[in-house]
PDB file of N, CA and C in Angstrom:
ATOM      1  N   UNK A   1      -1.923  42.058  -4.762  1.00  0.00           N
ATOM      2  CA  UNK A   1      -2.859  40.995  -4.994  1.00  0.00           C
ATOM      3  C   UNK A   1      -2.546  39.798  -4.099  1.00  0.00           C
ATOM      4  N   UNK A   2      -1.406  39.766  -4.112  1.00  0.00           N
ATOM      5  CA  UNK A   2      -0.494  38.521  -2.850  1.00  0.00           C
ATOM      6  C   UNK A   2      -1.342  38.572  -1.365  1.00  0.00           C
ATOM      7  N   UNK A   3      -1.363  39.696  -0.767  1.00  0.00           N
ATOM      8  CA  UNK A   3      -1.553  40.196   0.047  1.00  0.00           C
ATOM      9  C   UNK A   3      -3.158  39.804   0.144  1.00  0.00           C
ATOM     10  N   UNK A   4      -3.861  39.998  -1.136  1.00  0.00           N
ATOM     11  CA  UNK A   4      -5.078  39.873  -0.625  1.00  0.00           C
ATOM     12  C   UNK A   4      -5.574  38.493  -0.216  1.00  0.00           C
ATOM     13  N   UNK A   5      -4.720  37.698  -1.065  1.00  0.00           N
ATOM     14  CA  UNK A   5      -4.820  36.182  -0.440  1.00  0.00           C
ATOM     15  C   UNK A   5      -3.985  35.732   0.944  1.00  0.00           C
ATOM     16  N   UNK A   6      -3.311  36.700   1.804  1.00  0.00           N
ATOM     17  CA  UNK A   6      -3.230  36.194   3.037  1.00  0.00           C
ATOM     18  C   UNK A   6      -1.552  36.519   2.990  1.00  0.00           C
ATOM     19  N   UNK A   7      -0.417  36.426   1.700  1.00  0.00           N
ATOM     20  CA  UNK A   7       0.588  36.287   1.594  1.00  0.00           C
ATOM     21  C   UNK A   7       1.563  37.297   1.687  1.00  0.00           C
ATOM     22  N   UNK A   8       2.387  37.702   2.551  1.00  0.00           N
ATOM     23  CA  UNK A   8       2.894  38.594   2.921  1.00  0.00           C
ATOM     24  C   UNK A   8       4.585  38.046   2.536  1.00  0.00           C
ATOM     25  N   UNK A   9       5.180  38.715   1.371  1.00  0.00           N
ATOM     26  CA  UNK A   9       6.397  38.214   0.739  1.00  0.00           C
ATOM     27  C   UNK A   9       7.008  39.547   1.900  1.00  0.00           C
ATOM     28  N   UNK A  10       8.854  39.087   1.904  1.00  0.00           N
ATOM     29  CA  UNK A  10       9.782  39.641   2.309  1.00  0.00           C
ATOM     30  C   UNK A  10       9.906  40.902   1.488  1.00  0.00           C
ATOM     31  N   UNK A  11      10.695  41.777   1.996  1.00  0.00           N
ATOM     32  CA  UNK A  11      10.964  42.447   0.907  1.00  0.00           C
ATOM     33  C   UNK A  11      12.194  42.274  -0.108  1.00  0.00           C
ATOM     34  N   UNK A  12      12.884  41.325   0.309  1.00  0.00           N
ATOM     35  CA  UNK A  12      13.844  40.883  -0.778  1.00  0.00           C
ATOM     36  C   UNK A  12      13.292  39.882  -1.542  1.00  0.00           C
ATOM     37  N   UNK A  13      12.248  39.634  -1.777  1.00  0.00           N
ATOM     38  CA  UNK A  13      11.322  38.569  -3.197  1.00  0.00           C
ATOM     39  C   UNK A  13      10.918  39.312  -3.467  1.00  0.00           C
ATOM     40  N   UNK A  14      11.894  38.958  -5.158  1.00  0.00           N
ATOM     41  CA  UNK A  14      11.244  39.314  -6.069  1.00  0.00           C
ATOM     42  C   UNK A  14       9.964  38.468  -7.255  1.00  0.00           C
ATOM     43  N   UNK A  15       9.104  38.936  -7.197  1.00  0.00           N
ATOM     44  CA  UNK A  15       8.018  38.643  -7.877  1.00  0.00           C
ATOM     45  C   UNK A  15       8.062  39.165  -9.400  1.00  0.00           C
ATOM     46  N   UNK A  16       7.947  37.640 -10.722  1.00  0.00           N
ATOM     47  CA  UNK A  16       7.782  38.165 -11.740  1.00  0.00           C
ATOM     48  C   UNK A  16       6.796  37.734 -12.296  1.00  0.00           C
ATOM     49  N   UNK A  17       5.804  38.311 -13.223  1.00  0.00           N
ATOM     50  CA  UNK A  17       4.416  37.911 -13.498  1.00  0.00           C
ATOM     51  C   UNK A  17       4.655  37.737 -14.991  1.00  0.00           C
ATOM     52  N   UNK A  18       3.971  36.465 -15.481  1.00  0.00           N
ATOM     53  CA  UNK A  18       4.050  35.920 -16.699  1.00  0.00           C
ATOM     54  C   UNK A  18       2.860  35.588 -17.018  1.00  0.00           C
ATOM     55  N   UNK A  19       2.200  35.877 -18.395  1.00  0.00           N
ATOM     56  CA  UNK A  19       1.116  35.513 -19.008  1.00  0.00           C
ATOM     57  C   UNK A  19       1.284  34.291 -19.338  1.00  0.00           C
ATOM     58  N   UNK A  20       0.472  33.085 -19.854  1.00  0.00           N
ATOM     59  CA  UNK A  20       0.512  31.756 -20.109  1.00  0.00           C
ATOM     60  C   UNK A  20      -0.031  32.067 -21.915  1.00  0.00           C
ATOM     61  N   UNK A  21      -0.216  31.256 -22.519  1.00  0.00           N
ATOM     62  CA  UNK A  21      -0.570  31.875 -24.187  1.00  0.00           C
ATOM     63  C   UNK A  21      -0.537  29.736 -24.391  1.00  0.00           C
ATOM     64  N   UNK A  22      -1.551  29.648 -25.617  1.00  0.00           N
ATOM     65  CA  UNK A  22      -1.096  28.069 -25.775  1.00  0.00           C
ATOM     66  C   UNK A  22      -0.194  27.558 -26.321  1.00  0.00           C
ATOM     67  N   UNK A  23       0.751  28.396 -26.506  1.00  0.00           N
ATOM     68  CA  UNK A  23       2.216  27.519 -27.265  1.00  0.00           C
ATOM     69  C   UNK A  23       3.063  27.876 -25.666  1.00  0.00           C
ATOM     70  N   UNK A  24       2.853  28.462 -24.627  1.00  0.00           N
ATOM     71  CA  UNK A  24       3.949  29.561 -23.482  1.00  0.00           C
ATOM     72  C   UNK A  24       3.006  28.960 -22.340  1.00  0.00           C
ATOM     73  N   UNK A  25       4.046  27.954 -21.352  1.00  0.00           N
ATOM     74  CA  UNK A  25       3.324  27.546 -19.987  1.00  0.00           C
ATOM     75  C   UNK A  25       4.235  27.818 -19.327  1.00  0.00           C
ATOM     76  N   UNK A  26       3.993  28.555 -17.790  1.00  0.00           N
ATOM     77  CA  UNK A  26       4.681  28.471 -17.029  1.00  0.00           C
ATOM     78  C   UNK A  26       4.406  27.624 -15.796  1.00  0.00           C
ATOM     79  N   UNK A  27       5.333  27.095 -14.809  1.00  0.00           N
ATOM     80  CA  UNK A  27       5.214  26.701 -13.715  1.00  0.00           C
ATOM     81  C   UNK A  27       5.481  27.009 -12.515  1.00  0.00           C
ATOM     82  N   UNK A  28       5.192  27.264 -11.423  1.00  0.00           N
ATOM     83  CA  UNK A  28       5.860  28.040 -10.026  1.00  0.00           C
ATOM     84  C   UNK A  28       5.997  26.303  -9.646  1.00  0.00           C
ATOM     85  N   UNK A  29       7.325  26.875  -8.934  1.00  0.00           N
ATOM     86  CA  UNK A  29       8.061  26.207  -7.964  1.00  0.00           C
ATOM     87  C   UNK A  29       8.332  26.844  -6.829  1.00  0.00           C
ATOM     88  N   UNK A  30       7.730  26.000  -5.826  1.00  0.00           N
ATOM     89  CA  UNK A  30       7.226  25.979  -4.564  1.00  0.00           C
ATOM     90  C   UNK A  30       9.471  25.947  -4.053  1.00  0.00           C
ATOM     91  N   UNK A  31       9.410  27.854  -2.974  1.00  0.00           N
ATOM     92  CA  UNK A  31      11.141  27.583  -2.385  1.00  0.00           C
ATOM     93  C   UNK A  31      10.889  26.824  -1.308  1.00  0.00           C
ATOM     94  N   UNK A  32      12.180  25.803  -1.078  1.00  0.00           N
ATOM     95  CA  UNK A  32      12.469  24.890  -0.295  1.00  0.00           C
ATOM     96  C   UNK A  32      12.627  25.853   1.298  1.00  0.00           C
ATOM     97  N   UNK A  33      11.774  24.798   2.039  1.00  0.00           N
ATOM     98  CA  UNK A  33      11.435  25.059   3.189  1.00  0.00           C
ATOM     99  C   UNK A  33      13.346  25.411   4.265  1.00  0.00           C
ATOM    100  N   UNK A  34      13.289  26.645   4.667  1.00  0.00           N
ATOM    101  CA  UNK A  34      14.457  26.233   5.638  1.00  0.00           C
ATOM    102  C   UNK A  34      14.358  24.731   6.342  1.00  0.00           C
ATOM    103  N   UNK A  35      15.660  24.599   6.978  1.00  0.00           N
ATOM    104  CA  UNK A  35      15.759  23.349   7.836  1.00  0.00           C
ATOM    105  C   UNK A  35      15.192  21.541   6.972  1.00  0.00           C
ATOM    106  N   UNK A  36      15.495  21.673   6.197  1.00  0.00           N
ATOM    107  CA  UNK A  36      15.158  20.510   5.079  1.00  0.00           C
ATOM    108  C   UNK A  36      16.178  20.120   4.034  1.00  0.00           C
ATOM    109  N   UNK A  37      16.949  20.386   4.828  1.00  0.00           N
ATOM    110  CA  UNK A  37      18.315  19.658   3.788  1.00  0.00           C
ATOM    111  C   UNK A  37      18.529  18.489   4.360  1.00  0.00           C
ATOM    112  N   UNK A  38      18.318  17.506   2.995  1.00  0.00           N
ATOM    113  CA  UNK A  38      18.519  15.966   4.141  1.00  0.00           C
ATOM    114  C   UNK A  38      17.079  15.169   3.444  1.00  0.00           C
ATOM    115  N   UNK A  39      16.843  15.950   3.850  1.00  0.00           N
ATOM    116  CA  UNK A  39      14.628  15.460   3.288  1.00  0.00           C
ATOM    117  C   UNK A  39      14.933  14.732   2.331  1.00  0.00           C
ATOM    118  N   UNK A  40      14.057  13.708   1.789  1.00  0.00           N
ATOM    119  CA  UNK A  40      14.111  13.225   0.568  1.00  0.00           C
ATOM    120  C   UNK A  40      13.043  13.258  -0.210  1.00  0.00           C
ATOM    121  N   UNK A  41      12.953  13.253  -1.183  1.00  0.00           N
ATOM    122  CA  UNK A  41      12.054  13.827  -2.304  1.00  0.00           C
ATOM    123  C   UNK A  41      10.702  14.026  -1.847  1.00  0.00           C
ATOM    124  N   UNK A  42       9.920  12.523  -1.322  1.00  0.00           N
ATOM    125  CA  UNK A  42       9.064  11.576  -0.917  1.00  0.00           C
ATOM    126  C   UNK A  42       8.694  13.066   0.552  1.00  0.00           C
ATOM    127  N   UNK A  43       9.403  13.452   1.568  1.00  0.00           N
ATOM    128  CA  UNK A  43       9.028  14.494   2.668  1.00  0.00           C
ATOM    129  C   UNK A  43       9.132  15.435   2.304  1.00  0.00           C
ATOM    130  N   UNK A  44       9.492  15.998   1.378  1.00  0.00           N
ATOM    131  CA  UNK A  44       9.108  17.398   0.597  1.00  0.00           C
ATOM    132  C   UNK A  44       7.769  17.739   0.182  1.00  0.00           C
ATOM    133  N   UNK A  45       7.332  16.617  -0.403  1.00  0.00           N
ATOM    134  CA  UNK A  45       6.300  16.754  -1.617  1.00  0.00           C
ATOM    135  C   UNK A  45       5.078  16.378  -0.929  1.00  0.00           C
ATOM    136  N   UNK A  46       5.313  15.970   0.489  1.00  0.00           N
ATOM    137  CA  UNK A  46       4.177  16.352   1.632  1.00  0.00           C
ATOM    138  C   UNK A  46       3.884  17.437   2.292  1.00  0.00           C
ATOM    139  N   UNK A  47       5.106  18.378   1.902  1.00  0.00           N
ATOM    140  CA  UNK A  47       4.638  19.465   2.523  1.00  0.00           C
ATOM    141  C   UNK A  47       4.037  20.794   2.086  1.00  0.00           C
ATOM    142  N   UNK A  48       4.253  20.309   0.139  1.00  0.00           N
ATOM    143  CA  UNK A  48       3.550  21.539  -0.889  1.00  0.00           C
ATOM    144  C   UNK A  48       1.817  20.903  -1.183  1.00  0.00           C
ATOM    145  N   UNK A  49       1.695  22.317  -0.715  1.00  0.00           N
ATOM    146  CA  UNK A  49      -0.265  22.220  -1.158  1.00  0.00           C
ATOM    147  C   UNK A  49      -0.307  23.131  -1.989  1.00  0.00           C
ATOM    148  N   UNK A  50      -1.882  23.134  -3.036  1.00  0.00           N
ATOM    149  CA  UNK A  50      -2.416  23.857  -3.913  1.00  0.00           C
ATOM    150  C   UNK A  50      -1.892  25.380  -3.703  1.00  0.00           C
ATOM    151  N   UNK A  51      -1.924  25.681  -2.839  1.00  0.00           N
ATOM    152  CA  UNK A  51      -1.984  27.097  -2.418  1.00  0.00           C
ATOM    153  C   UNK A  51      -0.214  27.432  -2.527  1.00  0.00           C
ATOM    154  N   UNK A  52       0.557  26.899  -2.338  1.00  0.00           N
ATOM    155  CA  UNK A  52       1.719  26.963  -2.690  1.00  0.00           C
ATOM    156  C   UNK A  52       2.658  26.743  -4.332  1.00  0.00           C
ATOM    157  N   UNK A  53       1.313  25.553  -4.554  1.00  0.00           N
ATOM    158  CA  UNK A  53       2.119  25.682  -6.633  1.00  0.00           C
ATOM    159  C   UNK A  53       1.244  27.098  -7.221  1.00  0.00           C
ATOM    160  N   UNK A  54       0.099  27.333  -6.889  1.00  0.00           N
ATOM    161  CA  UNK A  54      -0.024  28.728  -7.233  1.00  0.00           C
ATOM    162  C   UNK A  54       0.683  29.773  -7.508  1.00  0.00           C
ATOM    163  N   UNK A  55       1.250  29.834  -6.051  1.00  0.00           N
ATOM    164  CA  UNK A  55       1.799  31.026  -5.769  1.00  0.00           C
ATOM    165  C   UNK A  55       1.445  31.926  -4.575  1.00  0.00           C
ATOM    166  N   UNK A  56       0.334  31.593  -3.533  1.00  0.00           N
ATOM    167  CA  UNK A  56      -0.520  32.266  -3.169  1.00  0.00           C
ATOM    168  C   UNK A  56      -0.433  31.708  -2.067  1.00  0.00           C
ATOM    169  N   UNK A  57       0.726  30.755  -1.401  1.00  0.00           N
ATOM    170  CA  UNK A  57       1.343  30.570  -0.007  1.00  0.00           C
ATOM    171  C   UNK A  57       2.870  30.014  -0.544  1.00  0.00           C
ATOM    172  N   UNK A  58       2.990  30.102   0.764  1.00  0.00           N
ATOM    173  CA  UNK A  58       4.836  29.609   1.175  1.00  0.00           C
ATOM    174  C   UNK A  58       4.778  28.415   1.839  1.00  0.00           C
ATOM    175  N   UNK A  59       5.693  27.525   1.333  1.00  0.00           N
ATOM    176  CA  UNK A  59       5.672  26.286   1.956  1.00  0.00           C
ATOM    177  C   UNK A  59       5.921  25.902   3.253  1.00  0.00           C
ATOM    178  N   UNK A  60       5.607  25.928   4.355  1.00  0.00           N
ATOM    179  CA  UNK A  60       5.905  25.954   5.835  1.00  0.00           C
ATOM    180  C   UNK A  60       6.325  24.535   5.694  1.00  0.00           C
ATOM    181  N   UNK A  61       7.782  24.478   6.699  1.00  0.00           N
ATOM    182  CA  UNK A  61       8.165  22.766   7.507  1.00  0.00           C
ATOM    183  C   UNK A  61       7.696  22.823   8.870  1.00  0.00           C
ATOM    184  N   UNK A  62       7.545  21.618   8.739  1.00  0.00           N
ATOM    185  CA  UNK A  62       7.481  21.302  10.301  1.00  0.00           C
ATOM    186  C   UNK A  62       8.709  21.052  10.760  1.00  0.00           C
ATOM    187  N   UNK A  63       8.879  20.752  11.838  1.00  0.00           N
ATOM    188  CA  UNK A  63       9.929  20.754  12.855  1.00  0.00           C
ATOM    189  C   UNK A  63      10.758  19.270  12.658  1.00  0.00           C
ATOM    190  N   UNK A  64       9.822  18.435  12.084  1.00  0.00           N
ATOM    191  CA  UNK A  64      10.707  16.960  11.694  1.00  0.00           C
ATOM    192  C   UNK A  64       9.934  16.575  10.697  1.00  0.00           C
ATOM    193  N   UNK A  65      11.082  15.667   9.215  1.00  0.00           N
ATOM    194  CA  UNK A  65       9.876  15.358   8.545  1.00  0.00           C
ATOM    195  C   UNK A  65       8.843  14.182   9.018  1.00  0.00           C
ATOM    196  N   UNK A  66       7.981  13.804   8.446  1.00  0.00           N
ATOM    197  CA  UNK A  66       6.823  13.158   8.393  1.00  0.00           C
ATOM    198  C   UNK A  66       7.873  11.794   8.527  1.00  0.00           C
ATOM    199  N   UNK A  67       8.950  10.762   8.033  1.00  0.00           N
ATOM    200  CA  UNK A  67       9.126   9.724   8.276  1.00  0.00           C
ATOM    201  C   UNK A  67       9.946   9.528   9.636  1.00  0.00           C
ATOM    202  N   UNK A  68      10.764  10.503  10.276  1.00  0.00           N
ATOM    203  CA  UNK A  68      11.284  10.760  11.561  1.00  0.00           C
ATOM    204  C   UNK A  68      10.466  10.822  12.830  1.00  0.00           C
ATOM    205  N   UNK A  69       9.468  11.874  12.533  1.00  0.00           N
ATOM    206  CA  UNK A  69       8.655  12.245  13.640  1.00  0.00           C
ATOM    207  C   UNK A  69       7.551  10.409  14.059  1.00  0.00           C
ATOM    208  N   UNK A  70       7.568  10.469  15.714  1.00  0.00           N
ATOM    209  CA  UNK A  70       7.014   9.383  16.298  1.00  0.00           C
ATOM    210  C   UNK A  70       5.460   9.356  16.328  1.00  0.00           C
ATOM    211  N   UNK A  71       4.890   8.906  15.640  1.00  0.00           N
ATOM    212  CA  UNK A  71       3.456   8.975  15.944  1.00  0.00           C
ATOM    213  C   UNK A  71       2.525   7.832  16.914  1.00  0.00           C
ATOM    214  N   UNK A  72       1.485   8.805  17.538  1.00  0.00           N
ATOM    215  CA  UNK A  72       1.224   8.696  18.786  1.00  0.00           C
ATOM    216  C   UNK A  72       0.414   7.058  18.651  1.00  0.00           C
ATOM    217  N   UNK A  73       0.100   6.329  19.619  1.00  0.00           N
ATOM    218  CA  UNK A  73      -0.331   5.190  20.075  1.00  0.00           C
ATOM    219  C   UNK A  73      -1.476   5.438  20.689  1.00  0.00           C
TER     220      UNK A  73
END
């Protein structure tokens, strides 16, 4: 089903599927991007979209966070 939305997991993720019920919520947490140790809370949380608290992408970094990188003039 991953797959049909575009998402192609490793084969070492493991995937576990949980029903929600109204007393039973679960939440996905979006794994931390390689190369982002250091980041602070604030450049993380620019880089998770909808499609990632789903479940139904992976959080991509960019190459520097958002307060490092020079923006153009």
């Amino acid at each position: 089903m991953l797959a049909d939305f575009g998402l192609e997991l490793p084969k070492d993720v493991e995937v576990r599927v949980h029903d929600s019920t109204a007393d039973q919520r679960y939440i996905m947490l979006a794994m931390r991007p390689k190369a982002t140790r250091g980041w602070t809370e604030a450049e993380l949380a620019r880089l998770v979209r909808r499609d990632c608290m789903i479940g139904t992408a992976i959080v991509a970094a960019p190459s520097k966070p958002a307060s490092r990188r020079r923006t153009a003039r």
